[in-house]
C-alpha atoms as a PDB file:
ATOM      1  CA  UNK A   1       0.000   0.000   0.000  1.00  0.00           C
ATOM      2  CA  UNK A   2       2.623   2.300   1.205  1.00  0.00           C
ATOM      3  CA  UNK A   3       4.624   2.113  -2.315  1.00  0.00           C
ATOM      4  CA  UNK A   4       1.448   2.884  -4.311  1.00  0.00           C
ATOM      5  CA  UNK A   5      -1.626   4.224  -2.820  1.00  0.00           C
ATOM      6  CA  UNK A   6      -1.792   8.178  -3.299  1.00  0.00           C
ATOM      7  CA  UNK A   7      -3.753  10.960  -1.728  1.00  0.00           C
ATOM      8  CA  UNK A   8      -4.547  14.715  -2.684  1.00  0.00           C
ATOM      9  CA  UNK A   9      -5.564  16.796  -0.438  1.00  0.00           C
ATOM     10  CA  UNK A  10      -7.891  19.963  -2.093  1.00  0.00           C
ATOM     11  CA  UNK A  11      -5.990  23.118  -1.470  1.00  0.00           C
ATOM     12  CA  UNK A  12      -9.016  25.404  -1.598  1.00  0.00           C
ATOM     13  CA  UNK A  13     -10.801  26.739   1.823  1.00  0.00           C
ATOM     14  CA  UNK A  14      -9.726  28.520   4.133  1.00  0.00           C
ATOM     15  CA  UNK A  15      -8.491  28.232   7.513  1.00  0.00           C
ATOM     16  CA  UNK A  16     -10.055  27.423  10.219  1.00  0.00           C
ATOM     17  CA  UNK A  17     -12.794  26.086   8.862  1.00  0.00           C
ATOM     18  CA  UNK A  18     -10.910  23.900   6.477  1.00  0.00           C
ATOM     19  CA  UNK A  19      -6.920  22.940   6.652  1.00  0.00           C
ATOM     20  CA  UNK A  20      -7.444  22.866  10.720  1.00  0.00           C
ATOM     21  CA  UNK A  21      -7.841  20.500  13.243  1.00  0.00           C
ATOM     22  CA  UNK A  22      -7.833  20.368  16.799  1.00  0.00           C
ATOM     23  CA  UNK A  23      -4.025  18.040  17.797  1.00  0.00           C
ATOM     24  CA  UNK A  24      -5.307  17.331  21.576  1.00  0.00           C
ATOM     25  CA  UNK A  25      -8.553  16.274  23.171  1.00  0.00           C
ATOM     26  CA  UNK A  26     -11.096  14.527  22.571  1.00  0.00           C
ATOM     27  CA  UNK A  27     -11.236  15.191  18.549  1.00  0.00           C
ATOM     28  CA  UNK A  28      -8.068  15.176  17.540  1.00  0.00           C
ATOM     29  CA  UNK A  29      -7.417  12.476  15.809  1.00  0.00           C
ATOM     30  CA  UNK A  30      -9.049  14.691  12.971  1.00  0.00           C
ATOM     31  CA  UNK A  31      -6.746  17.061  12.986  1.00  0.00           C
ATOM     32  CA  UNK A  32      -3.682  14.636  13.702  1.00  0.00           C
ATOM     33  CA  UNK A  33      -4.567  12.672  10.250  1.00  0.00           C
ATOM     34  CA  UNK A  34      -5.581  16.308   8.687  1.00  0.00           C
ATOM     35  CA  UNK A  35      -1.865  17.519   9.621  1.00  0.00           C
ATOM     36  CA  UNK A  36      -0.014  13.974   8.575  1.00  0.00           C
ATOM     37  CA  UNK A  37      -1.382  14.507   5.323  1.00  0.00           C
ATOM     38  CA  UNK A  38      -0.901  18.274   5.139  1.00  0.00           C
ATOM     39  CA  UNK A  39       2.665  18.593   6.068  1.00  0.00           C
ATOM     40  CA  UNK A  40       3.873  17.243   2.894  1.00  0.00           C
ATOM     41  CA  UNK A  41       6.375  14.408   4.730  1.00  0.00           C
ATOM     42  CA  UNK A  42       4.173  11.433   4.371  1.00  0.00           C
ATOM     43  CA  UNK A  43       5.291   9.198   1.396  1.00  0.00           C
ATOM     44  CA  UNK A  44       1.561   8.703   0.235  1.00  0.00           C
ATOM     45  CA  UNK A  45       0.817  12.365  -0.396  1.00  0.00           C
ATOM     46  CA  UNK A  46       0.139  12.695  -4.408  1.00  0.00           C
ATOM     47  CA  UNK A  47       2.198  15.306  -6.218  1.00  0.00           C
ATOM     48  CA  UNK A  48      -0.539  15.732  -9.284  1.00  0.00           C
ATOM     49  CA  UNK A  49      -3.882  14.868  -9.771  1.00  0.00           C
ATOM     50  CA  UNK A  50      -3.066  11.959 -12.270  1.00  0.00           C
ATOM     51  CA  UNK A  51      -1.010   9.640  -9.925  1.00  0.00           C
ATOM     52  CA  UNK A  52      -3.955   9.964  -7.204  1.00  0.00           C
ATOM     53  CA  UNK A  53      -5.868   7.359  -6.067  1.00  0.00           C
ATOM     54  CA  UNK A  54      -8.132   8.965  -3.282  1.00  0.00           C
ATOM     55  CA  UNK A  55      -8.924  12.886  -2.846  1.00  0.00           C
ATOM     56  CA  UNK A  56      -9.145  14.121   0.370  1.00  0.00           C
ATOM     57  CA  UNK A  57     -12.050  16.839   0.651  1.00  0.00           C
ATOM     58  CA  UNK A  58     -11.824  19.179   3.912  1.00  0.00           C
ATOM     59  CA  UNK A  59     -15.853  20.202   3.039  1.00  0.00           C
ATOM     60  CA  UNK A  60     -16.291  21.049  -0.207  1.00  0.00           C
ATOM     61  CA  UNK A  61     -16.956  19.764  -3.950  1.00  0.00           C
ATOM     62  CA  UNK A  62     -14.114  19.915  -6.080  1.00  0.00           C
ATOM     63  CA  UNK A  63     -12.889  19.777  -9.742  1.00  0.00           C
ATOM     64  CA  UNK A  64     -11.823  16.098  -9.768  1.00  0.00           C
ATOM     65  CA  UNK A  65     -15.644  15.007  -8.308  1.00  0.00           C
ATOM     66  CA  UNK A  66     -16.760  14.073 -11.891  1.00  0.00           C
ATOM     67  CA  UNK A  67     -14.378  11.197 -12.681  1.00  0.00           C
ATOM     68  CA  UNK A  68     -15.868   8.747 -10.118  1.00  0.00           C
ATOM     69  CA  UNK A  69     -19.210  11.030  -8.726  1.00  0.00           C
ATOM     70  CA  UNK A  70     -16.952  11.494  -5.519  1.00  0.00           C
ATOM     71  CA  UNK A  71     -16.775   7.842  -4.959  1.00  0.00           C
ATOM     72  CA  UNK A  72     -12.479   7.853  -4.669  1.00  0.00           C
ATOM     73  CA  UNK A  73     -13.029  10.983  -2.696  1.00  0.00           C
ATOM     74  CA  UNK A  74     -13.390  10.786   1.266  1.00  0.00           C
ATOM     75  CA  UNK A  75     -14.162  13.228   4.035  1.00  0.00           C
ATOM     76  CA  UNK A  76     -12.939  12.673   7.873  1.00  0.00           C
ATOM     77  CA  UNK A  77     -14.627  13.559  10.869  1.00  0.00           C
ATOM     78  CA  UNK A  78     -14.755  13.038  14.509  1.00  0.00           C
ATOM     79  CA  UNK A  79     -17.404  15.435  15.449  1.00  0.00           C
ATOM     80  CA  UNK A  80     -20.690  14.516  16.716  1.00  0.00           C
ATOM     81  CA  UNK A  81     -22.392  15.090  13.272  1.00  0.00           C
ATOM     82  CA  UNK A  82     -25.524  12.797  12.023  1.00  0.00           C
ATOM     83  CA  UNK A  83     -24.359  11.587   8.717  1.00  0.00           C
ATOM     84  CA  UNK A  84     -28.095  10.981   8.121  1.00  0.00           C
ATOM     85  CA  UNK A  85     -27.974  14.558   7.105  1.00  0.00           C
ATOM     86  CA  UNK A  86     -25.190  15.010   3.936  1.00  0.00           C
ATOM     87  CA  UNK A  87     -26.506  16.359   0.677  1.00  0.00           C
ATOM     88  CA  UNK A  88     -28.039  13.063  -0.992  1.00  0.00           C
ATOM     89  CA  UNK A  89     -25.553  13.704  -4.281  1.00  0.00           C
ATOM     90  CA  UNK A  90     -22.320  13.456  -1.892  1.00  0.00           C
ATOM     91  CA  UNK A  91     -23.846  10.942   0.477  1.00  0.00           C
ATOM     92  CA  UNK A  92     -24.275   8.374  -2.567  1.00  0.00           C
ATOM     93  CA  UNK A  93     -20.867   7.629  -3.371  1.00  0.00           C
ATOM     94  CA  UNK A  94     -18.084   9.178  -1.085  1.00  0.00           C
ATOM     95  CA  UNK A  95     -16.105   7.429   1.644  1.00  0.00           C
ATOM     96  CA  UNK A  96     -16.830   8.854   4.952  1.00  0.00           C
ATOM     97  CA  UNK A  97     -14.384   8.614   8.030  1.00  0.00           C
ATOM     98  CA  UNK A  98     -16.384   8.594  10.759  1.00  0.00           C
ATOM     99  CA  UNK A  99     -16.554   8.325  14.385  1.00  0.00           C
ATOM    100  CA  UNK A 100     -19.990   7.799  14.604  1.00  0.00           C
ATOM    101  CA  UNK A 101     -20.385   4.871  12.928  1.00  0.00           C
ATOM    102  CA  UNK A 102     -23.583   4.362  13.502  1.00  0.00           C
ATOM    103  CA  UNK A 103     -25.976   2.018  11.329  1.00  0.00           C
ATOM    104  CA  UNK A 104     -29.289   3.108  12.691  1.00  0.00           C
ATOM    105  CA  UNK A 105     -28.050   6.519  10.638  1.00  0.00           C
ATOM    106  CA  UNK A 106     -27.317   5.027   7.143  1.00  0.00           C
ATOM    107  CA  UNK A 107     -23.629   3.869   8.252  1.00  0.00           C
ATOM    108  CA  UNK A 108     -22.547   1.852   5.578  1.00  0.00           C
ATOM    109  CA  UNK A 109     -19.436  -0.268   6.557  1.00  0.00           C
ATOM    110  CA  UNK A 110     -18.550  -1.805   2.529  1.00  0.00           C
ATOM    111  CA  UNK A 111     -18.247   2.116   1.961  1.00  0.00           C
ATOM    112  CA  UNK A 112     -17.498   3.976   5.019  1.00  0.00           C
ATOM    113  CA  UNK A 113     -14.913   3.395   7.549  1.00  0.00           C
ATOM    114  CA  UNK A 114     -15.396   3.781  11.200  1.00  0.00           C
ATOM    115  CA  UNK A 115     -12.900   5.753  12.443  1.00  0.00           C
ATOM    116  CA  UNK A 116     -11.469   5.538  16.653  1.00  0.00           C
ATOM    117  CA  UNK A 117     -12.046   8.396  18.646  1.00  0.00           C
ATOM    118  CA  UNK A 118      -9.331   9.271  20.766  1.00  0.00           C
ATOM    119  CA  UNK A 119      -8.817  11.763  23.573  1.00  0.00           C
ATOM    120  CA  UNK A 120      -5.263  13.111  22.956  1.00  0.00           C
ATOM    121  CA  UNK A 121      -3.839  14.965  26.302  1.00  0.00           C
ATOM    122  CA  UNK A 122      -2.010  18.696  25.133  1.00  0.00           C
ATOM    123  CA  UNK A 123       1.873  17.436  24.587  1.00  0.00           C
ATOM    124  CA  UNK A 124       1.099  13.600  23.976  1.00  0.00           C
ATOM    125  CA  UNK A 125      -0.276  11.211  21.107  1.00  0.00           C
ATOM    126  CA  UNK A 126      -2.855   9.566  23.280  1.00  0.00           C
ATOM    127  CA  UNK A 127      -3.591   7.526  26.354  1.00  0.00           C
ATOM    128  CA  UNK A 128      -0.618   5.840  28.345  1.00  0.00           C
ATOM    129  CA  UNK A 129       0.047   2.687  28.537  1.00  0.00           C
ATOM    130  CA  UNK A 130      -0.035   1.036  32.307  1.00  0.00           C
ATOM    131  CA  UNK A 131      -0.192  -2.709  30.978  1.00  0.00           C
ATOM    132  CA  UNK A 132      -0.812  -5.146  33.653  1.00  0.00           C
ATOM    133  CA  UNK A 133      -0.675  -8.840  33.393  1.00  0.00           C
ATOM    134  CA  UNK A 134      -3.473 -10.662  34.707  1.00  0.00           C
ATOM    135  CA  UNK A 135      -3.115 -11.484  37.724  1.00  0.00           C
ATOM    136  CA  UNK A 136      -2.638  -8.249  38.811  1.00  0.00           C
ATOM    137  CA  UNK A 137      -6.113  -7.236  37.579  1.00  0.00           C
ATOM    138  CA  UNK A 138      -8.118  -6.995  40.600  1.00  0.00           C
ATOM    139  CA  UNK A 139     -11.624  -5.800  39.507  1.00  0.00           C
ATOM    140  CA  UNK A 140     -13.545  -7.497  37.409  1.00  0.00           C
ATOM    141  CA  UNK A 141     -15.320  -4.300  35.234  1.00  0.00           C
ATOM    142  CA  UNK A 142     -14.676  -0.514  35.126  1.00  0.00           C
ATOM    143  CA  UNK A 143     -15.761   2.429  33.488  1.00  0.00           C
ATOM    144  CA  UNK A 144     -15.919   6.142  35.117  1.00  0.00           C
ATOM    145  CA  UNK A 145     -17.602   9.005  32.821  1.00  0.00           C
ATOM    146  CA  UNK A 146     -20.361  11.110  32.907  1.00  0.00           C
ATOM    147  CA  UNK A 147     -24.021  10.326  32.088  1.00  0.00           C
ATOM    148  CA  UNK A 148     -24.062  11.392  28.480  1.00  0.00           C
ATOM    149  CA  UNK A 149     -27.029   9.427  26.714  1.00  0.00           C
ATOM    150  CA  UNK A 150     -28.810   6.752  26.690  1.00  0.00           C
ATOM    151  CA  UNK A 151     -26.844   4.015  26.853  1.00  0.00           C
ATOM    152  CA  UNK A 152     -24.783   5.407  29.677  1.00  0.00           C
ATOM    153  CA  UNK A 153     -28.047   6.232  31.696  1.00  0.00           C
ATOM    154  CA  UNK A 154     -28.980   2.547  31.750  1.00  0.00           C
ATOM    155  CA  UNK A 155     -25.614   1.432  32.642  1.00  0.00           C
ATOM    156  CA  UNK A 156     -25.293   3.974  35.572  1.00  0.00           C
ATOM    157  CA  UNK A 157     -29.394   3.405  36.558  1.00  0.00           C
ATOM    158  CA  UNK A 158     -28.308  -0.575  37.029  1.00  0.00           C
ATOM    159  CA  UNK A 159     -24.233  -0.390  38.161  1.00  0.00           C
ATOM    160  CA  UNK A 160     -23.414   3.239  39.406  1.00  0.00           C
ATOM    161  CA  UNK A 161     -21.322   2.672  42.699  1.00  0.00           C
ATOM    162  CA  UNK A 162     -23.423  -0.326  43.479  1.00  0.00           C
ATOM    163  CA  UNK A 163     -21.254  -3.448  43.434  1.00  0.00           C
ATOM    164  CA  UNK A 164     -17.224  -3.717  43.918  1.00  0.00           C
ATOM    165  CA  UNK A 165     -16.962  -6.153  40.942  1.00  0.00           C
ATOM    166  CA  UNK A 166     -18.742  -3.767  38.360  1.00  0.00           C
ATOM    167  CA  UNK A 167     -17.235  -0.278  39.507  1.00  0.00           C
ATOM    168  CA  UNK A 168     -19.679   2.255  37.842  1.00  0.00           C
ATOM    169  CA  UNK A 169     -18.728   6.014  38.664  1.00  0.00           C
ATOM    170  CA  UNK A 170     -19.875   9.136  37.413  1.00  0.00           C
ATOM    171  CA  UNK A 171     -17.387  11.145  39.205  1.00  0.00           C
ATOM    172  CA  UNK A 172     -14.138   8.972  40.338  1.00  0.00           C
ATOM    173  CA  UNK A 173     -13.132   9.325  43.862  1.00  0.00           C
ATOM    174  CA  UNK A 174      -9.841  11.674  44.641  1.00  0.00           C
ATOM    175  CA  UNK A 175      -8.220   8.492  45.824  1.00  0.00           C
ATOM    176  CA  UNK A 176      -8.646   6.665  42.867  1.00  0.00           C
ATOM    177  CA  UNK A 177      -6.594   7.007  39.629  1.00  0.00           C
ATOM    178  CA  UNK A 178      -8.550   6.588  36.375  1.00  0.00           C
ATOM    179  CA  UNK A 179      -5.734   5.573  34.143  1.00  0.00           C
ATOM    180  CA  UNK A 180      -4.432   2.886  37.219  1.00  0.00           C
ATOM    181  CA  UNK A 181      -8.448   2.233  37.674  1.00  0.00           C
ATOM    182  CA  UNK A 182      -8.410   0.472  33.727  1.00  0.00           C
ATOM    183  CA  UNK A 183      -5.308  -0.965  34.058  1.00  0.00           C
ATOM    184  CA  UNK A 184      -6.549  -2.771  37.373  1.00  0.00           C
ATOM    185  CA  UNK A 185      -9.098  -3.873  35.475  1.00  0.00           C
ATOM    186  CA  UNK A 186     -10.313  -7.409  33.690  1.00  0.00           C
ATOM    187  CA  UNK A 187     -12.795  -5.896  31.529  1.00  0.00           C
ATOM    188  CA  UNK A 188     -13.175  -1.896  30.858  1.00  0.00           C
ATOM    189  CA  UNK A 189     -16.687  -0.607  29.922  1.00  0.00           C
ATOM    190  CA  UNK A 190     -16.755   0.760  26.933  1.00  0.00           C
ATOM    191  CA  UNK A 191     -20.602   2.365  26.344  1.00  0.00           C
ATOM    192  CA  UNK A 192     -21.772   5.050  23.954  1.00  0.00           C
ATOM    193  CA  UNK A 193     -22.039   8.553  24.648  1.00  0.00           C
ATOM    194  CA  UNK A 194     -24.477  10.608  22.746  1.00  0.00           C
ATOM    195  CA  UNK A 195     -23.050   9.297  19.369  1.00  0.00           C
ATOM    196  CA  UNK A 196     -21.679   5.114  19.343  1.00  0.00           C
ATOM    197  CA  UNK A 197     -18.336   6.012  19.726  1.00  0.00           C
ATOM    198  CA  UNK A 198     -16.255   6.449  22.722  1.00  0.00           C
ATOM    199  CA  UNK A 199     -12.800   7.233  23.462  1.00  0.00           C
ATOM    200  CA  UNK A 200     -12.654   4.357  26.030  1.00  0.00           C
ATOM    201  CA  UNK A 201     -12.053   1.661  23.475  1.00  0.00           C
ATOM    202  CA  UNK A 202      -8.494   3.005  22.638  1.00  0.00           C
ATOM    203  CA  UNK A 203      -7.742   3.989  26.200  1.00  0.00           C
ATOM    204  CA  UNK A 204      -8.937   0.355  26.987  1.00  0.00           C
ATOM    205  CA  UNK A 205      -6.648  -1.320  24.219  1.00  0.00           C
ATOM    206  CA  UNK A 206      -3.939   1.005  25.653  1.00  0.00           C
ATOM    207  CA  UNK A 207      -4.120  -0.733  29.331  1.00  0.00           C
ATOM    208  CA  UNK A 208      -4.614  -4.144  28.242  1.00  0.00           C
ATOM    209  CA  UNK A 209      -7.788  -4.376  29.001  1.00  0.00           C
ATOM    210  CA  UNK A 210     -10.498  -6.790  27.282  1.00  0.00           C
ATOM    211  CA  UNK A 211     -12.908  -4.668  26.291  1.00  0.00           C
ATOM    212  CA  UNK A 212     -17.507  -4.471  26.948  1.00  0.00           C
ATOM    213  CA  UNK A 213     -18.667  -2.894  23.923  1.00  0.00           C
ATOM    214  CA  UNK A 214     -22.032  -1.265  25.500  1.00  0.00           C
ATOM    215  CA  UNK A 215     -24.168  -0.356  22.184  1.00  0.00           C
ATOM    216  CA  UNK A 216     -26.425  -1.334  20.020  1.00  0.00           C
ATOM    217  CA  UNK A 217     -25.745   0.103  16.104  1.00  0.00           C
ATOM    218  CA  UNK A 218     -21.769   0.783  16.265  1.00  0.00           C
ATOM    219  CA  UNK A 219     -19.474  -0.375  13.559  1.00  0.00           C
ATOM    220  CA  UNK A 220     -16.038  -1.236  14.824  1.00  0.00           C
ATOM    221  CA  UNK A 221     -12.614   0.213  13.461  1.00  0.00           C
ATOM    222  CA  UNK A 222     -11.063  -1.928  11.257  1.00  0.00           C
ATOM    223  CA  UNK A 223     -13.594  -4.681  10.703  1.00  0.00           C
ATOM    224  CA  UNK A 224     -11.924  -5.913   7.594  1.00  0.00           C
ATOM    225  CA  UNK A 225      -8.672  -6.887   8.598  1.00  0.00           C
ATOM    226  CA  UNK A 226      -9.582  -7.487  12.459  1.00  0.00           C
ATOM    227  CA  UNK A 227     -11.664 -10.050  13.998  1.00  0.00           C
ATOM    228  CA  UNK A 228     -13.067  -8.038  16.919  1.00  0.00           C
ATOM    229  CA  UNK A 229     -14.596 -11.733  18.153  1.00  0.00           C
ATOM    230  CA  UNK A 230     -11.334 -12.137  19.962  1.00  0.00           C
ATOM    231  CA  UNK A 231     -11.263  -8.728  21.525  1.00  0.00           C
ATOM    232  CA  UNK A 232     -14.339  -8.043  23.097  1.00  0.00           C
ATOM    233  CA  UNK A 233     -17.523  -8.637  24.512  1.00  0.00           C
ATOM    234  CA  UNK A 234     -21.171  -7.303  23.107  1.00  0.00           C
ATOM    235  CA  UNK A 235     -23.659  -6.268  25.463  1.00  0.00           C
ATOM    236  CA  UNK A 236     -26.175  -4.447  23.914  1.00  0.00           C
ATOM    237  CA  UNK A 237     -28.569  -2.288  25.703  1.00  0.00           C
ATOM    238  CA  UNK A 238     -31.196  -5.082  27.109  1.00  0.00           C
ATOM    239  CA  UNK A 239     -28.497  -6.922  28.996  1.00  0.00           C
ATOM    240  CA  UNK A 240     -27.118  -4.047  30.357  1.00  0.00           C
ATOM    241  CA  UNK A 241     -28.569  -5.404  33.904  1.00  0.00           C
ATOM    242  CA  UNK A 242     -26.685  -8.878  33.038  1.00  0.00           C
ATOM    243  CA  UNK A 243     -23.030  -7.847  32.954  1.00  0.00           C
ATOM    244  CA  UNK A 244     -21.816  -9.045  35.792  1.00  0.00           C
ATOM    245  CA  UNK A 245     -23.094 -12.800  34.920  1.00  0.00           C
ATOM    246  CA  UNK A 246     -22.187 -12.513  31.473  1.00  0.00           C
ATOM    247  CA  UNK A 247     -18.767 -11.428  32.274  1.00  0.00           C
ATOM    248  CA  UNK A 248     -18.527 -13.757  34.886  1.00  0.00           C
ATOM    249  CA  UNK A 249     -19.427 -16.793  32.543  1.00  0.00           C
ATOM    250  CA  UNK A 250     -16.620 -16.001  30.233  1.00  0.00           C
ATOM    251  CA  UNK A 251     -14.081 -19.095  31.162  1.00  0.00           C
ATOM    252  CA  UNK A 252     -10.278 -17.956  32.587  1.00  0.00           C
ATOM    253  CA  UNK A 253      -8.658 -19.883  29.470  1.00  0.00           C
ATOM    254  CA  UNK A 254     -11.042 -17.658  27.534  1.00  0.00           C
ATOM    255  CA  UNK A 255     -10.267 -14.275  28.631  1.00  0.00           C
ATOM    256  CA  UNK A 256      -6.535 -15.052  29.089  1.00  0.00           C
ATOM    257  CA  UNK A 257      -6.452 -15.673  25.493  1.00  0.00           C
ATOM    258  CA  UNK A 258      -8.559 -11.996  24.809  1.00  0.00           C
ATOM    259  CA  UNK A 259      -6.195 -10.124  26.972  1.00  0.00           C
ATOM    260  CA  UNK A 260      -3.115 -11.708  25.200  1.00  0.00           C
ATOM    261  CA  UNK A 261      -5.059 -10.356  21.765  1.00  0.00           C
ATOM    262  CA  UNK A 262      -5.780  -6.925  23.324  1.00  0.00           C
ATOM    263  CA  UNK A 263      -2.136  -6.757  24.120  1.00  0.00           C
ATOM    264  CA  UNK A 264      -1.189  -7.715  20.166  1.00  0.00           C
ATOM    265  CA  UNK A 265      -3.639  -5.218  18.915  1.00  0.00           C
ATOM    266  CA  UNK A 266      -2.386  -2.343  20.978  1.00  0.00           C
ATOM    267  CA  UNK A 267       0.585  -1.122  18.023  1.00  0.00           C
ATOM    268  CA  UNK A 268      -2.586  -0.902  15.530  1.00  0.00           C
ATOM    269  CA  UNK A 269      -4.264   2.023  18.072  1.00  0.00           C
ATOM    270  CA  UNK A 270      -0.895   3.944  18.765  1.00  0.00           C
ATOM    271  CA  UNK A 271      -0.756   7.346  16.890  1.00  0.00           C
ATOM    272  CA  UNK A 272       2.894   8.445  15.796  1.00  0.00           C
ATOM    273  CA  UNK A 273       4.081  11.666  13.849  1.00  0.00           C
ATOM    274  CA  UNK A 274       5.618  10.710  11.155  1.00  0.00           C
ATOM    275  CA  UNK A 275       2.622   7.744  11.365  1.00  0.00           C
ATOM    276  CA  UNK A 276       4.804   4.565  11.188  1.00  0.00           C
ATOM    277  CA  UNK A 277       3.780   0.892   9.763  1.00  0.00           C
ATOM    278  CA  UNK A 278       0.798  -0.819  11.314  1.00  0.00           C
ATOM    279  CA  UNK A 279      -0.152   2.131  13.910  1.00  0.00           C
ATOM    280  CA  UNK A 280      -3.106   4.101  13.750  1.00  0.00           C
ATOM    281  CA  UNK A 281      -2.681   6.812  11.343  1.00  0.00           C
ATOM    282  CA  UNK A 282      -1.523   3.904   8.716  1.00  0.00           C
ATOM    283  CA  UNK A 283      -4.863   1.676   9.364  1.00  0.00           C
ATOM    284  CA  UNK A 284      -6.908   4.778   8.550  1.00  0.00           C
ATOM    285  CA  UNK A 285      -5.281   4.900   5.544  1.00  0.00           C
ATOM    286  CA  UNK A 286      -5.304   1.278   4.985  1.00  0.00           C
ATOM    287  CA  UNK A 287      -8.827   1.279   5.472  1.00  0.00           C
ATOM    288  CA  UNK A 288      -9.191   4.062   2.665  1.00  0.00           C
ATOM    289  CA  UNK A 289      -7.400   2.081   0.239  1.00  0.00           C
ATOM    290  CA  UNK A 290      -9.158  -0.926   0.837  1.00  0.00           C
ATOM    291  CA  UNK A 291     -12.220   0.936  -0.250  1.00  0.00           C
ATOM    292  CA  UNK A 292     -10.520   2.642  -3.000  1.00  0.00           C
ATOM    293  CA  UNK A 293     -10.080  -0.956  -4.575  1.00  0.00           C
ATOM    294  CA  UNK A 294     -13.632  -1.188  -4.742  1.00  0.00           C
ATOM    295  CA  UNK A 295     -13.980   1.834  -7.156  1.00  0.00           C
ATOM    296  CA  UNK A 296     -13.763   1.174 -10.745  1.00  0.00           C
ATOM    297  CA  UNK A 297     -13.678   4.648 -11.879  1.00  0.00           C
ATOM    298  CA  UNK A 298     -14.319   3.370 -15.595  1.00  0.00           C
ATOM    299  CA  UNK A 299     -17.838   2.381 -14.931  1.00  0.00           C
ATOM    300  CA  UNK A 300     -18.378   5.146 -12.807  1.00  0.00           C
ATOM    301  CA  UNK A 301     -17.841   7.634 -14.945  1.00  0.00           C
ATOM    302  CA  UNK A 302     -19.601   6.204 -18.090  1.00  0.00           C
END
């Protein structure tokens, strides 16, 4: 991929509306990809038009739309944005990189590519990394955030500071450290916020931790190459009240061969500048390409 895929990125718009993206917090990985591309280092950057495989559009329509109808063209976002809601012409063919992969809103996983959210602290390139092996994981389940949506109101109406084996807190006691808290952990809670996606997957992955995937409609990153099977367990919203049994029921042998995955997968959700083979930033684009093999720009355009 890395020898021949291309990319353009549209030099029209203007800043800070398009060419800008926030580098820390909870968004950034928009604006880390946005800045790999635009800095002109990465090998897969497209010098002309003709060698390009895949344009990147910051928001708008642009000259080389007409050779495919947008479909080897592809937006990324991490904002909380109902993609329910793009123009019908531009939501028929383009690739969108979303966070909120959601399929209750016209999510379409052959075309689109769900895309991890990750809270990026000012000065750093994401979470740290407190791996514990486990038998030094002392709780069974974890998850401390604040009651945004639905999903999170049913998980905090049947586990919020309730039980020691399913630690549920809105707001985490002074004594106890968050990042220490996960790494503690078996399993890390992983539910929606007001969109499907959550920053706790990646800060999961990044403590070792097997992860509860608390939703109902979300797509996970990387589906084609990964087998999330291995990784994780689904509870969707009606079971929410039957984590602690269904955790429970999932044999040692089991989840000692899960953690040992969650521990392989963790290079594939670490963000480096330059982006490096196999991390983050190169799995986006992997993911792109994969899609852009899919286009046959012949029959699109005739």
């Amino acid at each position: 991929m890395k020898k021949r895929f291309k990319k353009w990125t549209y030099i029209e718009g203007d800043v800070p509306l398009v060419h800008y993206g926030p580098v820390n917090n909870i968004y950034a990985i928009e604006g880390q990809f946005m800045d790999e591309l635009e800095r002109g280092k990465s090998q897969l950057v497209a010098h002309h038009s003709d060698e390009t495989h895949v344009f990147y559009l910051p928001i708008n329509k642009y000259p080389y739309w007409n050779r495919s109808s947008g479909a080897d063209h592809f937006l990324l976002s991490c904002h909380d944005w109902r993609i329910s809601t793009v123009t019908s012409y531009l939501y028929k063919n383009f690739i969108r990189v979303l966070c909120n992969a959601n399929t209750s809103e016209r999510f379409q996983p052959m075309r689109d590519i769900s895309l991890p959210e990750v809270n990026i602290p000012s000065g750093k390139l994401g979470p740290p990394h407190l791996d514990k092996p486990p038998n030094h994981r002392h709780i069974l389940a974890f998850f401390a955030g604040r009651a945004f949506g639905y999903m999170r109101t049913l998980l905090f109406n049947s586990w919020k500071e309730n039980n020691n084996e399913i630690q549920v807190y809105e707001h985490l006691p002074k004594n106890k450290s968050y990042s220490e808290s996960m790494a503690d952990s078996r399993f890390c809670q992983c539910p929606s916020c007001w969109e499907v996606a959550s920053p706790r997957i990646v800060e999961a992955i990044a403590a070792g931790c097997v992860l509860v995937i608390i939703s109902d409609y979300y797509v996970l990153p990387f589906g084609e190459v990964l087998d999330w099977s291995k990784f994780f367990v689904h509870v969707p919203s009606n079971k929410i009240p039957e984590i602690k049994r269904i955790l429970k029921a999932v044999p040692i042998n089991r989840y000692l061969e899960m953690q040992m995955r969650v521990r392989q997968l963790q290079r594939h959700f670490v963000i480096n500048r330059p982006a490096k083979p196999y991390d983050l930033l190169n799995m986006i684009f992997h993911s792109i390409w994969l899609r852009r093999l899919n286009v046959r720009l012949s029959l699109l355009s005739s």
